[in-house]
Protein backbone atom coordinates (compact mmCIF):
# COMPACT_ATOMS: atom_id res chain seq x y z
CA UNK A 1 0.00 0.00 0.00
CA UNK A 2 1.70 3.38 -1.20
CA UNK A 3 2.09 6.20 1.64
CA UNK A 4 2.82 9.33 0.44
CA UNK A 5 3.84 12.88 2.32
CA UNK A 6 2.09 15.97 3.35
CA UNK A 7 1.55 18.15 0.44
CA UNK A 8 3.59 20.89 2.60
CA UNK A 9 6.74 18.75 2.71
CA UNK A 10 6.20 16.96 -0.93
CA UNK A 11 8.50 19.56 -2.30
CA UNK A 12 11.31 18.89 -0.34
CA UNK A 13 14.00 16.87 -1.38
CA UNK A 14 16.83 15.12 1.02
CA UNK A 15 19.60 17.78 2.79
CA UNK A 16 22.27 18.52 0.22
CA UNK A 17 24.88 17.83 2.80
CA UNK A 18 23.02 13.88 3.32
CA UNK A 19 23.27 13.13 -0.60
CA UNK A 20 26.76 14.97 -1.19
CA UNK A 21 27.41 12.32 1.57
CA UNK A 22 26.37 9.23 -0.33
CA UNK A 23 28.10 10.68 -3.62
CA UNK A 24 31.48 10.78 -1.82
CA UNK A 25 30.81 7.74 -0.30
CA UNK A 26 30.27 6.14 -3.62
CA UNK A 27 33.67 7.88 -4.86
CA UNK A 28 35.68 6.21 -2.18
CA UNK A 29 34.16 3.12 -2.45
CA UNK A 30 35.71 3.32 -5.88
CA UNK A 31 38.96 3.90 -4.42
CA UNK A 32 38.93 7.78 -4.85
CA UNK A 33 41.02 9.52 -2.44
CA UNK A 34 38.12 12.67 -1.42
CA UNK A 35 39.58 15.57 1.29
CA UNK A 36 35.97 17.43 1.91
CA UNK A 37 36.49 20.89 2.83
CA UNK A 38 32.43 21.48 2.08
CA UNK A 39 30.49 21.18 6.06
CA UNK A 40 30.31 23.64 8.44
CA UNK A 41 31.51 21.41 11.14
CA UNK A 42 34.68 22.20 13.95
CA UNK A 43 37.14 19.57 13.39
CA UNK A 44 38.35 20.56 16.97
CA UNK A 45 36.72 19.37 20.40
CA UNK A 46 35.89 22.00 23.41
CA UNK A 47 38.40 22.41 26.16
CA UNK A 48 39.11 19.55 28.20
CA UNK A 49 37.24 21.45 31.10
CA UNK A 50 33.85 21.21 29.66
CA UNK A 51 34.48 17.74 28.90
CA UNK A 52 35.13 17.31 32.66
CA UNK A 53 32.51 18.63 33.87
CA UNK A 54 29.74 16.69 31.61
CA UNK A 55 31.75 13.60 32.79
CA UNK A 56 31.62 14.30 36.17
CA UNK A 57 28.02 14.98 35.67
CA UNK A 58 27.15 12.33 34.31
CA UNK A 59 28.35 9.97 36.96
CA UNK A 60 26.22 11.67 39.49
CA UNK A 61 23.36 9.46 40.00
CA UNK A 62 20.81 12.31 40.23
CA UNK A 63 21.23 13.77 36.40
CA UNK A 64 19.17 11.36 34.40
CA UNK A 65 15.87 11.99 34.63
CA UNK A 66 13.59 14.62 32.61
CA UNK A 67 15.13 18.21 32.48
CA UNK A 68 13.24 21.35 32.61
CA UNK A 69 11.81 22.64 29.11
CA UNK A 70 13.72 25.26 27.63
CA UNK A 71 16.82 24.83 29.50
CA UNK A 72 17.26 24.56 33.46
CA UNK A 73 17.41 27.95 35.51
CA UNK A 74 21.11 27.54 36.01
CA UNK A 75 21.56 27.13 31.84
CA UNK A 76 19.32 30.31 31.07
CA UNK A 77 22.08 32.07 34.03
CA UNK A 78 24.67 31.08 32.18
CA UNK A 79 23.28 32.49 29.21
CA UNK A 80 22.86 35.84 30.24
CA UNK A 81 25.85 35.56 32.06
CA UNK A 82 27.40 34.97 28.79
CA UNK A 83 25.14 37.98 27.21
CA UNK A 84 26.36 40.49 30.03
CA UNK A 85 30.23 39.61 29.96
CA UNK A 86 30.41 39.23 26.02
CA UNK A 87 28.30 41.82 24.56
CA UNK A 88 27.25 44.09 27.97
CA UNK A 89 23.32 43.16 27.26
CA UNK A 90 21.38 42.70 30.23
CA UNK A 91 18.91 39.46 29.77
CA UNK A 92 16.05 38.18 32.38
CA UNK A 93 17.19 34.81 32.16
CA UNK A 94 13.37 33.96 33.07
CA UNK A 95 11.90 35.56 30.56
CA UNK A 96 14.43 36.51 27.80
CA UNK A 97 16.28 33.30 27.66
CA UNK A 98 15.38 29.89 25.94
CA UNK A 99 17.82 27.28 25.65
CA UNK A 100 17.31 24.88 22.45
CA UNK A 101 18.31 21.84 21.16
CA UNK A 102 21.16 23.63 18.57
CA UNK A 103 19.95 26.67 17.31
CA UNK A 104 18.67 25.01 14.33
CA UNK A 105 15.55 23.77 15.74
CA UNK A 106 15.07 27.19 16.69
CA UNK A 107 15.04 28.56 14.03
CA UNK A 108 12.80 26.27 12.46
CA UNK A 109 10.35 26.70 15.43
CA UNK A 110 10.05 30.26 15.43
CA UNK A 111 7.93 29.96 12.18
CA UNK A 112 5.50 27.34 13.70
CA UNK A 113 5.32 29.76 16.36
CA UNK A 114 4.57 33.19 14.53
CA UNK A 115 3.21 32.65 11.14
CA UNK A 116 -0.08 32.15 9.55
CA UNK A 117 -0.90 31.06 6.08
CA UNK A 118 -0.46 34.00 3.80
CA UNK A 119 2.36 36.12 6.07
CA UNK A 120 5.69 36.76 4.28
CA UNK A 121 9.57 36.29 5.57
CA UNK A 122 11.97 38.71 4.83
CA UNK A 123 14.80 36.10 3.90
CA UNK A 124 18.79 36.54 2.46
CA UNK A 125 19.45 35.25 -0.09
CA UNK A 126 21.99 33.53 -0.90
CA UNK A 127 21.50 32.44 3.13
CA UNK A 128 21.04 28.96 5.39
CA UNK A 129 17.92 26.72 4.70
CA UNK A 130 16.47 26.50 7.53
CA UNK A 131 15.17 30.28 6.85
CA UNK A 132 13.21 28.67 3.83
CA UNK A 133 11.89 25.43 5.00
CA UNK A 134 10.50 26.71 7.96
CA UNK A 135 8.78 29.50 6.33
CA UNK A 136 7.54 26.71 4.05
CA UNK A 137 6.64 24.47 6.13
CA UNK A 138 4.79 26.90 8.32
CA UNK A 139 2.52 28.02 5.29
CA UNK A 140 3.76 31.03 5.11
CA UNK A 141 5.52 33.03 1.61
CA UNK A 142 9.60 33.51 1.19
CA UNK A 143 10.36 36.84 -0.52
CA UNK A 144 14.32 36.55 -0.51
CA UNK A 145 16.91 39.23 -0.30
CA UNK A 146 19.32 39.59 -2.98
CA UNK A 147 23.03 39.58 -1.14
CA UNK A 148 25.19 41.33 -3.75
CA UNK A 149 29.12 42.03 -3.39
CA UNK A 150 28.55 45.66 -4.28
CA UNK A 151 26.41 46.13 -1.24
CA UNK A 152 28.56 44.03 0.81
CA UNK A 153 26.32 41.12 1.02
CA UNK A 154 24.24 43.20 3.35
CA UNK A 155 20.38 43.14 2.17
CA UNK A 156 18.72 46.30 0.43
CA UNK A 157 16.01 47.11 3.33
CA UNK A 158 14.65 50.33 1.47
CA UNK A 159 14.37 47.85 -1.75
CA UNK A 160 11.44 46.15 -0.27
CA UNK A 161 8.15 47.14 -2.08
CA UNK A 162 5.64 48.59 -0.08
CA UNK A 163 2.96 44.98 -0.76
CA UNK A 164 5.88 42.88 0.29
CA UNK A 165 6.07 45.38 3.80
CA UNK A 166 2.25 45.01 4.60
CA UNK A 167 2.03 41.31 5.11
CA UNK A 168 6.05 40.71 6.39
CA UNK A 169 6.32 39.48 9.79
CA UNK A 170 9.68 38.11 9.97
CA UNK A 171 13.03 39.62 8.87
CA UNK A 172 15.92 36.65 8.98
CA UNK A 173 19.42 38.71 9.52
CA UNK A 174 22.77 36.42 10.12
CA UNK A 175 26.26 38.00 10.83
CA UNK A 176 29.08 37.07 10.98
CA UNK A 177 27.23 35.74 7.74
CA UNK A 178 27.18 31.57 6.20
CA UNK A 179 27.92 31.58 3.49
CA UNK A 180 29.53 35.04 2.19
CA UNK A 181 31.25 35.59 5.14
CA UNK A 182 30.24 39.11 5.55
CA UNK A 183 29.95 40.86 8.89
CA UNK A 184 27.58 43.61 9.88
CA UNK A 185 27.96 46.93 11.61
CA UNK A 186 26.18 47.86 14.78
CA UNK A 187 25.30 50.98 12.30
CA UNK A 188 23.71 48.11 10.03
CA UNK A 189 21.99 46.45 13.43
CA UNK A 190 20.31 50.57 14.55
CA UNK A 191 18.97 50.40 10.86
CA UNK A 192 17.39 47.33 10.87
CA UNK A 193 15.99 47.85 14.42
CA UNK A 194 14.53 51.27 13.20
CA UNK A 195 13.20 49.40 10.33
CA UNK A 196 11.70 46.47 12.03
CA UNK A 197 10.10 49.20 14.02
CA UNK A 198 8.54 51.22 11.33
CA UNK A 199 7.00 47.89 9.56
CA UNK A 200 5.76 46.16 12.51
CA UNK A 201 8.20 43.50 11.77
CA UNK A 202 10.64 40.82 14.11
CA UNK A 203 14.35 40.26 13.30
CA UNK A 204 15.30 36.99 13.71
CA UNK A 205 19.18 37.68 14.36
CA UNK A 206 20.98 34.15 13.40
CA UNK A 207 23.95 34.49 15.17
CA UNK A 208 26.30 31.37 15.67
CA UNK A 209 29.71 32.56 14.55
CA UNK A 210 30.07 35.61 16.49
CA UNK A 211 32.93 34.29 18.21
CA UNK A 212 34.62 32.80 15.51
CA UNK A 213 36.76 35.32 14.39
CA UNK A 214 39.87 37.02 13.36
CA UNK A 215 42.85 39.98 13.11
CA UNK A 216 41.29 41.83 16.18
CA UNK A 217 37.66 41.64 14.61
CA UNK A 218 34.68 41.08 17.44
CA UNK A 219 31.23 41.01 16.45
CA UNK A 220 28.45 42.36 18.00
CA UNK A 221 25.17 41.71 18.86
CA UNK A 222 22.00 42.73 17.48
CA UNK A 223 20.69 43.60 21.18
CA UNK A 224 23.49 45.81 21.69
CA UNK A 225 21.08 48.38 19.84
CA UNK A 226 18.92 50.31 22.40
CA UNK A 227 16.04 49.28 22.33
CA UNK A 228 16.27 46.06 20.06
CA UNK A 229 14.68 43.62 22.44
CA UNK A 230 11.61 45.26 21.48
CA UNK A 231 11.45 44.29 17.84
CA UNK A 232 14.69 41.32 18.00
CA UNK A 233 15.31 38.18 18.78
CA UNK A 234 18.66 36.53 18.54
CA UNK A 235 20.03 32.73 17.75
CA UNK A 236 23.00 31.53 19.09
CA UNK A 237 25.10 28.28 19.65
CA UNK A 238 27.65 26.12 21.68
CA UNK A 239 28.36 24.34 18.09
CA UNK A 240 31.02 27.22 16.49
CA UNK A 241 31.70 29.04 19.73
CA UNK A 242 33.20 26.21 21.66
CA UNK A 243 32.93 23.28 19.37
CA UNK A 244 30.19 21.56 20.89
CA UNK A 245 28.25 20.38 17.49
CA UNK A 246 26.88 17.67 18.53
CA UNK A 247 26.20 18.18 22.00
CA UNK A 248 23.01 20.39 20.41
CA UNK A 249 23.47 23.27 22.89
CA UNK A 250 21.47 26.41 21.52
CA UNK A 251 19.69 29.61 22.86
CA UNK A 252 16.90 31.60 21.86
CA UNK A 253 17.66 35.57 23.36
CA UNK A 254 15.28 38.96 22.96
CA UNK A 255 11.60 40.06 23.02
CA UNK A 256 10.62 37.96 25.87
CA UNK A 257 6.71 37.57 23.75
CA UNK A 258 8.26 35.85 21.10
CA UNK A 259 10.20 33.77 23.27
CA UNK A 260 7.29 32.43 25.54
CA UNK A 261 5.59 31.44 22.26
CA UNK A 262 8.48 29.65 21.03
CA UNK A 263 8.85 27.82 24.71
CA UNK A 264 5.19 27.19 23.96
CA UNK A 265 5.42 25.46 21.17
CA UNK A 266 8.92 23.64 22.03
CA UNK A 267 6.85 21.91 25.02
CA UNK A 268 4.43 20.11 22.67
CA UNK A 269 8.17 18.92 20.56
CA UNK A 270 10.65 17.94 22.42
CA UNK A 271 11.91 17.37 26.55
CA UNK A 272 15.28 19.63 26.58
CA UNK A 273 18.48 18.29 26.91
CA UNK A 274 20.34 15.33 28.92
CA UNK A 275 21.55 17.45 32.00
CA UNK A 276 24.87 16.55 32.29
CA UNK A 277 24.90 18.39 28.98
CA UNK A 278 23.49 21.57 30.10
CA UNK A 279 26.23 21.16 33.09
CA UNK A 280 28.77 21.40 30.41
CA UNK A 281 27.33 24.32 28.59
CA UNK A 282 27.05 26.06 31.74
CA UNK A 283 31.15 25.90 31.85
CA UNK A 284 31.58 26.66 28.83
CA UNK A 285 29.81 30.03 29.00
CA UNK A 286 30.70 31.34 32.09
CA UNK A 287 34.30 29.89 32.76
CA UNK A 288 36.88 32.79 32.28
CA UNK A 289 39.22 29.77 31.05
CA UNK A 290 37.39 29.48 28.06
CA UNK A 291 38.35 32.61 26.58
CA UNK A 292 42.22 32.06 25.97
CA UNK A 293 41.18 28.50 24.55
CA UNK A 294 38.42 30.57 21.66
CA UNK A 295 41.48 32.75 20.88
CA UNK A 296 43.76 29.55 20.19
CA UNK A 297 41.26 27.82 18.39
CA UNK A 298 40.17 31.17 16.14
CA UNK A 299 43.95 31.08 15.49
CA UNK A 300 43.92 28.00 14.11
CA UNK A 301 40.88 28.79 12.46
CA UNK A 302 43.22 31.92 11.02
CA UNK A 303 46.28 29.84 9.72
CA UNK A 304 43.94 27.59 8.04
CA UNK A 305 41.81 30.76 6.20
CA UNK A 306 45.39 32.01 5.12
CA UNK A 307 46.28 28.80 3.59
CA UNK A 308 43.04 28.69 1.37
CA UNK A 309 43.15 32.72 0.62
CA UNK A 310 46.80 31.98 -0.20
CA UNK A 311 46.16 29.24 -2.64
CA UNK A 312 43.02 30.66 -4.71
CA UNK A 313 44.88 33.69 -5.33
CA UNK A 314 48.00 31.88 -6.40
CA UNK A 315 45.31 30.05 -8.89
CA UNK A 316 44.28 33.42 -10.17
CA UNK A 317 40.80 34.07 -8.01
CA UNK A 318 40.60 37.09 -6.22
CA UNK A 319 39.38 34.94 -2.98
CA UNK A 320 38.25 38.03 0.04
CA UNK A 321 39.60 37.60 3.22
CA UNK A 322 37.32 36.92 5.84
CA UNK A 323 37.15 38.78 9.28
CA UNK A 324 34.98 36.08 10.79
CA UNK A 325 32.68 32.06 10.47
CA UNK A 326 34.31 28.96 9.26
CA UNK A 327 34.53 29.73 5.91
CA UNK A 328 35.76 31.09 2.87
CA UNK A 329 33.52 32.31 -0.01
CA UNK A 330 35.01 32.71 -3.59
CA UNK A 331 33.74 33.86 -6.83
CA UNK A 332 34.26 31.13 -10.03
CA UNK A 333 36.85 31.03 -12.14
CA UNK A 334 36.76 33.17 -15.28
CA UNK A 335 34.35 31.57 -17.83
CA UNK A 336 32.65 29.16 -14.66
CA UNK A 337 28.95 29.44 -14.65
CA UNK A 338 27.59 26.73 -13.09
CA UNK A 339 28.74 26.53 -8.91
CA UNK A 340 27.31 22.60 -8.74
CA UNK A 341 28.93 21.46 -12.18
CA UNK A 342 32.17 23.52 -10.93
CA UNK A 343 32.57 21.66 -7.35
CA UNK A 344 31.06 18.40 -8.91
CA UNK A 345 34.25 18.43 -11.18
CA UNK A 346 36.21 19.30 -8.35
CA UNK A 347 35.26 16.58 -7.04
CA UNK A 348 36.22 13.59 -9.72
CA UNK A 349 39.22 15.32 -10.60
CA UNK A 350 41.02 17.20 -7.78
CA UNK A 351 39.24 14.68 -4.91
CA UNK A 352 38.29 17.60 -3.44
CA UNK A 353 34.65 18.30 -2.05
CA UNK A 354 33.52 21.76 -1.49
CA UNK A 355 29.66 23.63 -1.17
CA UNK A 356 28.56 24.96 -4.13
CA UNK A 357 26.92 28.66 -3.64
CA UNK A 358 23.50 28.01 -5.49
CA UNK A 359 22.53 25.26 -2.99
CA UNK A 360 22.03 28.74 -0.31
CA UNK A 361 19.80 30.10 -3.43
CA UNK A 362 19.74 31.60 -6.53
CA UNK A 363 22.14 34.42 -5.95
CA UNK A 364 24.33 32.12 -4.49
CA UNK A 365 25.14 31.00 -7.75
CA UNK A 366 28.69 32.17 -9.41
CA UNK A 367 30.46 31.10 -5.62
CA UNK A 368 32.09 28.32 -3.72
CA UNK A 369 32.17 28.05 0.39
CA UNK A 370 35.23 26.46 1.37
CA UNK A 371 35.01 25.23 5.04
CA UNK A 372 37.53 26.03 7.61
CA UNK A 373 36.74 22.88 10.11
CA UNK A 374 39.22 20.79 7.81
CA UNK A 375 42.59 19.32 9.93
CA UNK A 376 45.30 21.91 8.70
CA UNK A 377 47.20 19.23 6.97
CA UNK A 378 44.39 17.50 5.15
CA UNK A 379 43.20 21.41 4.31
CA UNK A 380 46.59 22.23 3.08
CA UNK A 381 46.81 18.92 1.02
CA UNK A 382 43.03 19.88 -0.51
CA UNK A 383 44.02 24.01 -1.39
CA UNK A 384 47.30 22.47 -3.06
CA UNK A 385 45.25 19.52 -5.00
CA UNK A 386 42.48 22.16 -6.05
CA UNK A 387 45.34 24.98 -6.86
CA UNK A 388 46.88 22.79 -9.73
CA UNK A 389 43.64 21.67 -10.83
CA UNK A 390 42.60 25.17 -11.68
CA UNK A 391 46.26 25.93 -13.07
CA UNK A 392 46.48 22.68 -14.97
């Protein structure tokens, strides 16, 4: 008997990452020798510290039962401990705080949570696709955001016509930006604020690689604008900070409305986090030793940027270098149209896997994102496979 989907998720085809997955599977099963320098994920694990204290956690023999929704008390703390110390924004941890499973559910939940059939998302474009499918998904109509070099991959706000304004409810903003790299100004944060204000609209603020960066850089916060948390919310992560990916240690920050309705609708989802994890998390935000391990890993992080910067200009492609995320985003080489047939080439000759822009969307298209979270050797080894392919 044939079973077939929900008409709202018929459209949707399998992750990119999950079927670039079985493709280089199949290569190596041929033998191929494949370096991937294509996922967004730390190669790196946290300080030994956090480690410890999930261990010792873990081992007591009253942390594994059912945790509180959202994040214990002492989790939300840490979080606006974290707030106060790293960008001097004062958070009820009560009311202003949600802790998530990775901000990626989050972000998918705050569209279950706000929209309606018929309401329109302000989304970037190119830009992560989690902005999409939950807008999708929730019913609700994408109108994307052209991110354009010449305007330094920063979206056109007073481009927006007037019919689009009237039924917009959500404005998706993410900087340090995946995948162009770009960062934002806190003059760039006051105008979006004013704007969100003027149209009666919410920022969503996806903000995981604030503290990945580089050369001095630090990036702020959207709720460092006065005033923000009335018209803001902000997404953040354990994953890029520290390196926890896969411990799934998110938050949810801002207008503390839009956060009780996401906490709403998380209860009838999910039952938060194993607490030994949270116990970890709570180190790694608030322990002062934490800092002077970020700024060795970002260094890392740094050398390894270099190295690919270094090699695509040696190639002849005027590769940007990046002030802060895991990545580096280049344009195609002269007389390269086509990002997927580009990096699927890459791929069978070089043995090198990388993200073609146009899988972020359509103005993605004409780029490559080159992933930082690559060993150094095995990156170096990949940047001087890929450099003689393109000289060749």
């Amino acid at each position: 008997m044939p079973f077939h989907p929900a008409d709202r998720l018929a459209g949707f085809g399998a992750y990119f990452f999950a079927q670039l997955g079985k493709r280089i599977a199949a290569l190596r099963a041929e033998g191929k020798d494949i370096i991937r320098i294509d996922i967004g994920a730390p190669d790196l694990p946290p300080p030994n510290f956090v480690v410890d204290a999930l261990v010792s956690a873990a081992r007591r023999p009253d942390t594994h039962s059912y945790t509180a929704y959202g994040g214990t008390p002492a989790f939300k703390q840490a979080v606006a401990d974290y707030y106060r110390r790293r960008f001097q924004v004062a958070l009820d941890p009560a009311a202003e705080v949600l802790g998530l499973i990775g901000s990626k559910e989050g972000l998918f939940h705050l569209a279950q949570a706000l929209l309606n059939p018929g309401d329109v998302v302000l989304i970037p474009d190119p830009g992560y696709p989690t902005y999409r499918a939950g807008t999708v998904l929730a019913g609700a109509e994408p109108y994307f955001l052209p991110l354009l070099p010449e305007n330094g991959f920063l979206p056109d706000l007073d481009a927006i016509p007037a019919e689009v304004l009237q039924r917009a409810k959500i404005l998706w903003l993410n900087y340090p930006n995946n995948p162009t790299t770009a960062v934002a100004s806190p003059a760039f944060f006051e105008k979006a604020v004013a704007f969100a204000r003027r149209h009666d609209i919410l920022v969503a603020h996806d903000a995981p690689y604030v503290d990945v960066t580089y050369d001095g850089y630090e990036a702020p916060s959207i709720l460092q604008v006065p005033g923000a948390k009335e018209v803001a919310v902000e997404f953040n992560s354990l994953s890029k900070a520290f390196n926890m990916a896969g411990w799934r240690l998110g938050m949810m920050v801002g207008n503390p409305d839009v956060v009780r309705y996401v906490h709403v609708y998380k209860s009838q989802v999910d039952t938060s986090q194993f607490l030994p994890v949270l116990e970890g998390g709570i180190v790694a935000l608030t322990d002062e030793r934490v800092w002077p391990w970020v700024a060795e890993r970002n260094a890392i992080y740094q050398e390894r940027r270099d190295i690919v910067v270094s090699a695509l200009r040696s190639a002849g492609i005027p590769a940007a270098t990046p002030k802060a995320s895991l990545y580096v985003w280049y344009p195609l080489p002269a007389g390269e149209t086509d990002s997927k047939a580009f990096c699927e080439r890459a791929l069978r000759e070089a043995g090198v896997s990388m993200t073609p822009g146009v899988v972020f969307g359509p103005h993605g298209e004409g780029f490559v994102r080159i992933s930082l979270g690559t060993d150094t050797g095995q990156l170096r080894q990949a940047m001087e496979r890929l450099a003689a392919w393109l000289t060749k």
